[in-house]
PDB file of N, CA and C in Angstrom:
ATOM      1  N   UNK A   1      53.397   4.187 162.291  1.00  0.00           N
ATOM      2  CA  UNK A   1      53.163   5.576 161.952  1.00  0.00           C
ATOM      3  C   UNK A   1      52.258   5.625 160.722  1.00  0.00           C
ATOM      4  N   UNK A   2      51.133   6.524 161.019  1.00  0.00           N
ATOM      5  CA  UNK A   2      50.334   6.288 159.414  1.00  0.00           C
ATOM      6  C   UNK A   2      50.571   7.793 158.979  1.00  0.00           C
ATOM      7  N   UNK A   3      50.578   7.733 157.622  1.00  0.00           N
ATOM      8  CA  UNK A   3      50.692   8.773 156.738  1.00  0.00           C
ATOM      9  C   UNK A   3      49.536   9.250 156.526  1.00  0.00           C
ATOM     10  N   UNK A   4      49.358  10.394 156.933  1.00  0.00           N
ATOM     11  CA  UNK A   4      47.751  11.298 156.933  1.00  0.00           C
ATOM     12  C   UNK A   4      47.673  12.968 155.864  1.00  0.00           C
ATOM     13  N   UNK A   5      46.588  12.934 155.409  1.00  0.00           N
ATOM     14  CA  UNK A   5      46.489  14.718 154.899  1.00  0.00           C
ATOM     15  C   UNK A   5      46.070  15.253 155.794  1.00  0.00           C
ATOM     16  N   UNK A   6      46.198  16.244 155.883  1.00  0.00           N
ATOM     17  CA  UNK A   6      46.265  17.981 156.457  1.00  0.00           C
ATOM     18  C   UNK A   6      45.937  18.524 155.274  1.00  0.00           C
ATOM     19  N   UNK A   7      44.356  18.803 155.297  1.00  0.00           N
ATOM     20  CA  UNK A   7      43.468  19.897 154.480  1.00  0.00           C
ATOM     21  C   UNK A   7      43.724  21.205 155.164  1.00  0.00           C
ATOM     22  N   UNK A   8      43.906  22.282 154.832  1.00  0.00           N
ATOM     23  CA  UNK A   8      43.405  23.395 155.504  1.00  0.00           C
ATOM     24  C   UNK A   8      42.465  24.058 154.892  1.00  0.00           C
ATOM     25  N   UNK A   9      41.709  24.931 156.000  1.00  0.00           N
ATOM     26  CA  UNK A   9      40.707  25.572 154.722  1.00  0.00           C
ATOM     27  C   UNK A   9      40.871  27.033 155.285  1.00  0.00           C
ATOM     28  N   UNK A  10      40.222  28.133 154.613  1.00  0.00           N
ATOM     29  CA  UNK A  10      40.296  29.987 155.056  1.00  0.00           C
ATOM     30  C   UNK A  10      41.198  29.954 155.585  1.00  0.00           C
ATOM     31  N   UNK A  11      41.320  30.553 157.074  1.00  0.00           N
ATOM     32  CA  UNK A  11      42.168  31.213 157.487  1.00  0.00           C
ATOM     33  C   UNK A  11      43.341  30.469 158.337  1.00  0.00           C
ATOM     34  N   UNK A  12      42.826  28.724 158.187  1.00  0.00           N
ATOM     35  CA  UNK A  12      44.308  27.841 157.841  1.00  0.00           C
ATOM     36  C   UNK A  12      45.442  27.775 157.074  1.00  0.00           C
ATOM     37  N   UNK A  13      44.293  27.868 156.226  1.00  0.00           N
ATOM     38  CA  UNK A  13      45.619  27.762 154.853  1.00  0.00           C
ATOM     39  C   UNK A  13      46.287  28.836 154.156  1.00  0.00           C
ATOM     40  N   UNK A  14      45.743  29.898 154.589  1.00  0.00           N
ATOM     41  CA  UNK A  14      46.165  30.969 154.682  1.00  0.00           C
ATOM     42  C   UNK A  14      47.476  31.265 155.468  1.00  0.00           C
ATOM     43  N   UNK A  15      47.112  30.967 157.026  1.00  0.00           N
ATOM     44  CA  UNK A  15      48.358  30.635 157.892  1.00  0.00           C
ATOM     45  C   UNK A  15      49.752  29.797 157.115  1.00  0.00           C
ATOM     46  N   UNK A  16      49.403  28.719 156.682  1.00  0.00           N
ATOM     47  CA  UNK A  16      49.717  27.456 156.373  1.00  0.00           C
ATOM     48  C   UNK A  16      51.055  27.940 155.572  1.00  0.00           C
ATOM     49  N   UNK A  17      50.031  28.580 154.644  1.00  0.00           N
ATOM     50  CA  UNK A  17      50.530  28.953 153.236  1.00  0.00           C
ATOM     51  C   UNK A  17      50.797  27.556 152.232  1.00  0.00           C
ATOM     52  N   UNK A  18      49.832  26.362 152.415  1.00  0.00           N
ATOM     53  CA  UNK A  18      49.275  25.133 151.464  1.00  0.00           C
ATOM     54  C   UNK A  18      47.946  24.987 151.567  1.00  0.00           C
ATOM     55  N   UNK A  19      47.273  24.295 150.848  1.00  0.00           N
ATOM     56  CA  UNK A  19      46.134  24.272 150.816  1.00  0.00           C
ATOM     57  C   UNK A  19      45.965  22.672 151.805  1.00  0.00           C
ATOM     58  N   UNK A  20      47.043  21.628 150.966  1.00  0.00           N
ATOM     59  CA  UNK A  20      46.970  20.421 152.134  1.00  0.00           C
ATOM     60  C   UNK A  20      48.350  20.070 151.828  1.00  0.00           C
ATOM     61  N   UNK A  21      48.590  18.725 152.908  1.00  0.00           N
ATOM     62  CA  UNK A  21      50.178  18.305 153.054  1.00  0.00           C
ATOM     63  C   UNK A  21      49.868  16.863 153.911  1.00  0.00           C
ATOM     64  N   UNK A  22      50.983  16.017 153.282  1.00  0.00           N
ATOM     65  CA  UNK A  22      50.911  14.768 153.796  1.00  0.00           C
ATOM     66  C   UNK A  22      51.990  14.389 155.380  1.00  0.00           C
ATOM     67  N   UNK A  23      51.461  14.223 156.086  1.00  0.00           N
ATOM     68  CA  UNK A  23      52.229  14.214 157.509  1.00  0.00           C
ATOM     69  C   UNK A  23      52.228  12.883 157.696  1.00  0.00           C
ATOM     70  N   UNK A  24      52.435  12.395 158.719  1.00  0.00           N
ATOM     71  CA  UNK A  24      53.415  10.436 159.012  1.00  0.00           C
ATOM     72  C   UNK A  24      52.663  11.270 160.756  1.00  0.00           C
ATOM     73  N   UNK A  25      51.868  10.897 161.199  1.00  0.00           N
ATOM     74  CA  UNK A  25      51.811  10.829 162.954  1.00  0.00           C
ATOM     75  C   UNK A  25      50.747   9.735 163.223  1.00  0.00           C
ATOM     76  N   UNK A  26      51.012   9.575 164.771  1.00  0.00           N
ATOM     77  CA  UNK A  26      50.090   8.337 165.083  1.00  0.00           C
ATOM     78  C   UNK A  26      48.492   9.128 165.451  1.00  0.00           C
ATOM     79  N   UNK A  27      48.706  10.332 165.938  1.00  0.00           N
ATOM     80  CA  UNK A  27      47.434  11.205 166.811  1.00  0.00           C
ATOM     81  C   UNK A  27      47.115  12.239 165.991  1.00  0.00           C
ATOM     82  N   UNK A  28      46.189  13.135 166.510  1.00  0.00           N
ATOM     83  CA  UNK A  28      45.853  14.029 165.825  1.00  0.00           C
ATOM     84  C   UNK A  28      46.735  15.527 166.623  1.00  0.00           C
ATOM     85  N   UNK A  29      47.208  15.077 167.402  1.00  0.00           N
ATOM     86  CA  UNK A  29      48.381  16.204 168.449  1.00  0.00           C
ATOM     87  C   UNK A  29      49.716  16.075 167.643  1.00  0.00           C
ATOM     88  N   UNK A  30      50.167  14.915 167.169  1.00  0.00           N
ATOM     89  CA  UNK A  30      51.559  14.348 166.570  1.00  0.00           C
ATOM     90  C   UNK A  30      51.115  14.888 164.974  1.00  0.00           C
ATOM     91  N   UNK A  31      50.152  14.930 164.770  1.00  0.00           N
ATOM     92  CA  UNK A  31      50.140  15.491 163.395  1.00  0.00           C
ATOM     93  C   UNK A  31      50.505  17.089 162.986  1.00  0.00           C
ATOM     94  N   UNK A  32      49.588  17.353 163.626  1.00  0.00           N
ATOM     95  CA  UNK A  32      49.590  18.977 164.409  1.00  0.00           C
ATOM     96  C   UNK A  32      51.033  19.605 164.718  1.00  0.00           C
ATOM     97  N   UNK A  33      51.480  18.799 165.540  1.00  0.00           N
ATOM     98  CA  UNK A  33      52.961  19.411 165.759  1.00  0.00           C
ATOM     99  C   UNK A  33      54.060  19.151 164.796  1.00  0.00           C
ATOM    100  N   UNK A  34      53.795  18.189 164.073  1.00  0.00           N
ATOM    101  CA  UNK A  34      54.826  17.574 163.000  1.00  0.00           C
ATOM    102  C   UNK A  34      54.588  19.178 161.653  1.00  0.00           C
ATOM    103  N   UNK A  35      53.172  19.593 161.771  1.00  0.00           N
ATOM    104  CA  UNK A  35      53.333  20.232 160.747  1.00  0.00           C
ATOM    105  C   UNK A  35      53.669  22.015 161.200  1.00  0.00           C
ATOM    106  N   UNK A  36      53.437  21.741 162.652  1.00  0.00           N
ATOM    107  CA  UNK A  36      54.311  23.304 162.624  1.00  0.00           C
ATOM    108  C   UNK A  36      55.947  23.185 162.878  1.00  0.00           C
ATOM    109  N   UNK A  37      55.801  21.964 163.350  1.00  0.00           N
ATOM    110  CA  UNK A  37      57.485  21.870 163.086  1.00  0.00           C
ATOM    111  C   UNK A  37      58.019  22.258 161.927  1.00  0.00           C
ATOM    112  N   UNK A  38      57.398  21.828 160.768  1.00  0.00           N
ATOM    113  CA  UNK A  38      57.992  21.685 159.722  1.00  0.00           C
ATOM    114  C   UNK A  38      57.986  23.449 158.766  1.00  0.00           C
ATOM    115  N   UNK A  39      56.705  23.929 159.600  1.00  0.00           N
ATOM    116  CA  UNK A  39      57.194  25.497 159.131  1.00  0.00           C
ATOM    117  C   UNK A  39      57.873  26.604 160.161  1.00  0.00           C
ATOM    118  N   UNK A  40      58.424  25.717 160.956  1.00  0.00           N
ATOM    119  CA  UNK A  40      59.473  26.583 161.577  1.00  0.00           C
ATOM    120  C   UNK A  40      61.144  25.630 161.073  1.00  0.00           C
ATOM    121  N   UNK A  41      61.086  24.851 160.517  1.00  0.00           N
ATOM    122  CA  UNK A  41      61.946  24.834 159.839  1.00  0.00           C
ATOM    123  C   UNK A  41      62.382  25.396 158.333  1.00  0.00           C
ATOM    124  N   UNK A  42      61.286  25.042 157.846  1.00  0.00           N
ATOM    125  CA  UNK A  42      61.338  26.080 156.222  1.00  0.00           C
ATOM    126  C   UNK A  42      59.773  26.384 155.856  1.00  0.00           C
ATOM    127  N   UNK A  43      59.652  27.524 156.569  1.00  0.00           N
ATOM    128  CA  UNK A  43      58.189  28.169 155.798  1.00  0.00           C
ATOM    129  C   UNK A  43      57.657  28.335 154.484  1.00  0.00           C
ATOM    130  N   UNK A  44      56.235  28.009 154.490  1.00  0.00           N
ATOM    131  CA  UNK A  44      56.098  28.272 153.262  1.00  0.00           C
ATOM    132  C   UNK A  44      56.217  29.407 152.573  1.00  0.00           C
ATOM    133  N   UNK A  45      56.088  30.002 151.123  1.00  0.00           N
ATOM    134  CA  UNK A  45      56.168  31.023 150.621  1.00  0.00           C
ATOM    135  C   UNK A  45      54.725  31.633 151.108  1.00  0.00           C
ATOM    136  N   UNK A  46      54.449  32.640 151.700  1.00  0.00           N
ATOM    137  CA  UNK A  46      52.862  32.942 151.628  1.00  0.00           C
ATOM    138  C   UNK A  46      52.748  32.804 152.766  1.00  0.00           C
ATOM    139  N   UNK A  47      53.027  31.917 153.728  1.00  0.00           N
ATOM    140  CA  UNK A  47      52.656  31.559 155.089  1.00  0.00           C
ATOM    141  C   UNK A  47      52.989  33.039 155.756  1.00  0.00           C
ATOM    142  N   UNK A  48      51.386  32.609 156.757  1.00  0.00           N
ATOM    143  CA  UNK A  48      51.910  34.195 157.652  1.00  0.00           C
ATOM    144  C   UNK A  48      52.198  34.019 159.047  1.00  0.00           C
ATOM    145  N   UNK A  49      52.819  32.324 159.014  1.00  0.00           N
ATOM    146  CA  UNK A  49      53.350  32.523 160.503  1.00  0.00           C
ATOM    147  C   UNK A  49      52.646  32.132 161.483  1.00  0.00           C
ATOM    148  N   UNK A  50      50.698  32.400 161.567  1.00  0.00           N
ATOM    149  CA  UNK A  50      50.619  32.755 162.088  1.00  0.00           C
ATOM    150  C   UNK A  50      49.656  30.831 162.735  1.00  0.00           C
ATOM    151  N   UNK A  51      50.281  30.004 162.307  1.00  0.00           N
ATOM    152  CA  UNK A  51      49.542  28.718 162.041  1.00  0.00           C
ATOM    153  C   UNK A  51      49.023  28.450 163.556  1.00  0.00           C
ATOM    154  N   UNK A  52      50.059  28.365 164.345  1.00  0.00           N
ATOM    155  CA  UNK A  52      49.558  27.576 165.785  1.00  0.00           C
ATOM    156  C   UNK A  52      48.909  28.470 166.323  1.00  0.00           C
ATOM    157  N   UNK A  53      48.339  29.287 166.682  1.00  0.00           N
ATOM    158  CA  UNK A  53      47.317  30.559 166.681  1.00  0.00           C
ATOM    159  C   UNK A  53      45.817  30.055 165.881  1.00  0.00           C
ATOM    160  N   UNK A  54      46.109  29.655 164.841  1.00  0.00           N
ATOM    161  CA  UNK A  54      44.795  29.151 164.154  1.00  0.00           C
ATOM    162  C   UNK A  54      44.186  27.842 164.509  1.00  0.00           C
ATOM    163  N   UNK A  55      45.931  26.793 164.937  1.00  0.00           N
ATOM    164  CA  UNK A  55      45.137  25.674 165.129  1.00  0.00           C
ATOM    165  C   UNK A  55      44.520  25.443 166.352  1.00  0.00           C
ATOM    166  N   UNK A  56      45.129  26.782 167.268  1.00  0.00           N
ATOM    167  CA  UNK A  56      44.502  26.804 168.696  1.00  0.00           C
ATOM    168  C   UNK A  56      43.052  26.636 168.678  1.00  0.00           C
ATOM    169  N   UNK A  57      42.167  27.501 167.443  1.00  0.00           N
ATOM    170  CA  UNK A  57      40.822  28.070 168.061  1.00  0.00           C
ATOM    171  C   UNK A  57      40.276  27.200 166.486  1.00  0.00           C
ATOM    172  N   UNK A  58      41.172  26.416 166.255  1.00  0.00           N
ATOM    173  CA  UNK A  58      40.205  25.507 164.618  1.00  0.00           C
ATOM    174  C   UNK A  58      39.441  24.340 164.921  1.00  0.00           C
ATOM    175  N   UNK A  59      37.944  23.791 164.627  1.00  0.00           N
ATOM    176  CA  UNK A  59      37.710  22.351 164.999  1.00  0.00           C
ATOM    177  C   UNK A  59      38.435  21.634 163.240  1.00  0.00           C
ATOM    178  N   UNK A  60      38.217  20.447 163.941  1.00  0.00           N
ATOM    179  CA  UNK A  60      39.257  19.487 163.077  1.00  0.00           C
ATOM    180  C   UNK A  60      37.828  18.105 162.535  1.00  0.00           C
ATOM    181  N   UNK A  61      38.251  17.654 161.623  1.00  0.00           N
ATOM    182  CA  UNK A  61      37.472  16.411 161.269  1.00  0.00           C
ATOM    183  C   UNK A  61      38.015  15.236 160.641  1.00  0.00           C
ATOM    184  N   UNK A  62      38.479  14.375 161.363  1.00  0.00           N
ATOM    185  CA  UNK A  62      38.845  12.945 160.623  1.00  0.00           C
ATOM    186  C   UNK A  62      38.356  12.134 159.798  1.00  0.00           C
ATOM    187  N   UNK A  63      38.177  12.135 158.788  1.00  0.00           N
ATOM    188  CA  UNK A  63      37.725  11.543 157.738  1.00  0.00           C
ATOM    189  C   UNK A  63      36.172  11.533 158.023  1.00  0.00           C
ATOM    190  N   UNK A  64      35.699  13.134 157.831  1.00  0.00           N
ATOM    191  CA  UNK A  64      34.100  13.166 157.585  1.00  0.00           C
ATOM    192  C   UNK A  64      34.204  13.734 159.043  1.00  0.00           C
ATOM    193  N   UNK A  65      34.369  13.145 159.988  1.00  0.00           N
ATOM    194  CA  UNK A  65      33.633  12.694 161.649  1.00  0.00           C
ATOM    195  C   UNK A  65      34.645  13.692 162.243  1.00  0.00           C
ATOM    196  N   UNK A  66      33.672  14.790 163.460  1.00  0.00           N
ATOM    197  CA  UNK A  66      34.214  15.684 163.923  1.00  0.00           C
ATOM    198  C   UNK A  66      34.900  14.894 165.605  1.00  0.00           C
ATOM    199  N   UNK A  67      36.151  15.754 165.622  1.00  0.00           N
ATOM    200  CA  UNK A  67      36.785  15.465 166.943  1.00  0.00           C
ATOM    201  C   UNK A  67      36.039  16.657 168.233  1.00  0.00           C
ATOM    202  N   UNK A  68      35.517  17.141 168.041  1.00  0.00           N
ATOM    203  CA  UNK A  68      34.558  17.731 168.964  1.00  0.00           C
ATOM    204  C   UNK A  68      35.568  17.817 170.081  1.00  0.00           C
ATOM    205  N   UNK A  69      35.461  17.780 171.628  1.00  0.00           N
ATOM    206  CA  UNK A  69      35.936  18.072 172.440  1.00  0.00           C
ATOM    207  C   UNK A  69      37.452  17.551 172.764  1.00  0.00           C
ATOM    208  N   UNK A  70      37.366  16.160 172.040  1.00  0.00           N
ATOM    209  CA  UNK A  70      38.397  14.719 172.420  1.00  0.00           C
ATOM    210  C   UNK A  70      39.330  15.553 172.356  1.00  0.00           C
ATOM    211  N   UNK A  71      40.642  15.573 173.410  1.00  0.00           N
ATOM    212  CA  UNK A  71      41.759  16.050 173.567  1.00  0.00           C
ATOM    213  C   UNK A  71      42.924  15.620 172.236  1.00  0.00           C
ATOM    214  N   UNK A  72      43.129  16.235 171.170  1.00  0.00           N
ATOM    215  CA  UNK A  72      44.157  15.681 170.212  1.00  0.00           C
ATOM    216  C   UNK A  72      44.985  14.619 169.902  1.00  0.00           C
ATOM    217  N   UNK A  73      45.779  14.482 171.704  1.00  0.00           N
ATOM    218  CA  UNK A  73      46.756  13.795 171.588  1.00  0.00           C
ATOM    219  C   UNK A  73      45.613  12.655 172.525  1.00  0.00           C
ATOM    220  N   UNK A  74      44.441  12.105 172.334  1.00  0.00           N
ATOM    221  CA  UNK A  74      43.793  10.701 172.032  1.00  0.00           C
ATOM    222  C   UNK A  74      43.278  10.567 171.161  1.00  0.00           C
ATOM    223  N   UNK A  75      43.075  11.101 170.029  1.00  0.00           N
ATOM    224  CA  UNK A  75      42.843  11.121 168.572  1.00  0.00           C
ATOM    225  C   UNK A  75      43.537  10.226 168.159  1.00  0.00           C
ATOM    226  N   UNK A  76      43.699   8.772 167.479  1.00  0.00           N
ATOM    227  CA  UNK A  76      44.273   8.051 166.843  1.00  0.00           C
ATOM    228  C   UNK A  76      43.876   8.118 165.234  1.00  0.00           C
ATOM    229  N   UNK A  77      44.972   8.333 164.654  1.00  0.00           N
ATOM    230  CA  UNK A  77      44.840   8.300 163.032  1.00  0.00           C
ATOM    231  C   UNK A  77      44.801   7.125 162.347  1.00  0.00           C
ATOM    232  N   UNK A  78      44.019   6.909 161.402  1.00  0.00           N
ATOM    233  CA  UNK A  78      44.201   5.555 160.732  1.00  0.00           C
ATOM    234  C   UNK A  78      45.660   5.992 159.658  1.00  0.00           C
ATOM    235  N   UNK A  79      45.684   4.589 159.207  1.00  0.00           N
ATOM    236  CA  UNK A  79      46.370   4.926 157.736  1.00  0.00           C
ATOM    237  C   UNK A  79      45.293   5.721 156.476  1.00  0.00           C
ATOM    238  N   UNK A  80      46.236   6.606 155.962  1.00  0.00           N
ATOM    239  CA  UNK A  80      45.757   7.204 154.613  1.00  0.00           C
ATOM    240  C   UNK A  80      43.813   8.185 155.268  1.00  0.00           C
ATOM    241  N   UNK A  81      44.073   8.546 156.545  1.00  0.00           N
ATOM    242  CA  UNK A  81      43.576   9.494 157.395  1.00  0.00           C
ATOM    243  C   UNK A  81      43.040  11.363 156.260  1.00  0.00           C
ATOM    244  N   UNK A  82      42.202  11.584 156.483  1.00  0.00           N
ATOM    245  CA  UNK A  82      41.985  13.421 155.939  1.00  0.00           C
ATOM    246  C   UNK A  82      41.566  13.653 157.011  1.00  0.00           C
ATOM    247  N   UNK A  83      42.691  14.955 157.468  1.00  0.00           N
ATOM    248  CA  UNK A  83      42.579  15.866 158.649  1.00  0.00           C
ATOM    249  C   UNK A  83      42.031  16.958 158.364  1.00  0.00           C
ATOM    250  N   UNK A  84      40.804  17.600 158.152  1.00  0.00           N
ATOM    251  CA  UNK A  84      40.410  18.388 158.254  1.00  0.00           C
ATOM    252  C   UNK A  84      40.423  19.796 159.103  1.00  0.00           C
ATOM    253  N   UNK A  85      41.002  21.078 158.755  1.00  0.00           N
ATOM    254  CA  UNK A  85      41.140  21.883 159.541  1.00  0.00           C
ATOM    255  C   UNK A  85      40.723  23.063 159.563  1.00  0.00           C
ATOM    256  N   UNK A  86      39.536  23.314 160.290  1.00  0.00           N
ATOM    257  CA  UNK A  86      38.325  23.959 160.104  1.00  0.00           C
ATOM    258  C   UNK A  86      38.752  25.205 160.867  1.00  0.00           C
ATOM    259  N   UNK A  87      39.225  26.494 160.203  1.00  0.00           N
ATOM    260  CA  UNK A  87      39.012  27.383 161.668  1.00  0.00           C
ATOM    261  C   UNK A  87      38.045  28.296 161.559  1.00  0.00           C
ATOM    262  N   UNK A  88      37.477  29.400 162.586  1.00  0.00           N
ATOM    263  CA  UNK A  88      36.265  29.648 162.989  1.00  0.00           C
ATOM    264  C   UNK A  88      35.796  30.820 161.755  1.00  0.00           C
ATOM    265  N   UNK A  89      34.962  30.637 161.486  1.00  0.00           N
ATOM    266  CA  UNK A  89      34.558  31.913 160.486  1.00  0.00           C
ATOM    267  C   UNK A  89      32.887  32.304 160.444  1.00  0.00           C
ATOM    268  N   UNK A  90      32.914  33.169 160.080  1.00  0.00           N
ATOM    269  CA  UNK A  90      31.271  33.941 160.193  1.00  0.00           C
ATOM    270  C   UNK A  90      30.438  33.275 158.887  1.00  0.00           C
ATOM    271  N   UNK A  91      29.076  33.057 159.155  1.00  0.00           N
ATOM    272  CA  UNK A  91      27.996  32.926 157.933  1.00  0.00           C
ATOM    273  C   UNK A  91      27.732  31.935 158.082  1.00  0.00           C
ATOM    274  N   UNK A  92      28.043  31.034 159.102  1.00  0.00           N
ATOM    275  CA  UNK A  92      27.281  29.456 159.746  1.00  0.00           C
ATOM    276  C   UNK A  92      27.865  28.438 158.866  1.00  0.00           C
TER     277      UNK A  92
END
């Protein structure tokens, strides 16, 4: 299991209600779900809930390098991994 960050940025981390957070998954699907698990167990202060909604329509980037189409759960994480979590916003 490698221990990875979860950046969020706008209207992630907004959702989120953190800016980033350290998760333990092998994929980029196991990461993903580990961290909405974890705010349906105790939400953040600020969080609006509205996370898996964002991460539906967010592109993502593994250390620099975009996951573009690749289905999540074949995303393999290294150790000490930055998940980047980009969701869609206006001004290019």
């Amino acid at each position: 299991m490698s221990t990875v960050t979860l950046r969020y940025w706008a209207a992630a981390k907004q959702a989120a209600g953190v800016a980033e957070e350290t998760i333990s998954a092998e994929t980029l699907a196991a990461a993903l779900e580990a961290a909405l698990s974890a705010r349906e167990r105790n939400p953040p202060s600020g969080a609006d809930c509205g996370l898996r909604e964002v991460l539906a329509r967010s592109s993502f980037l593994v250390d620099g390098t975009p996951v573009g189409v690749r289905a999540p759960e074949t995303v393999t994480l290294p150790e000490a991994a930055v998940v980047e979590v980009l969701p869609p916003f206006a001004g290019g």
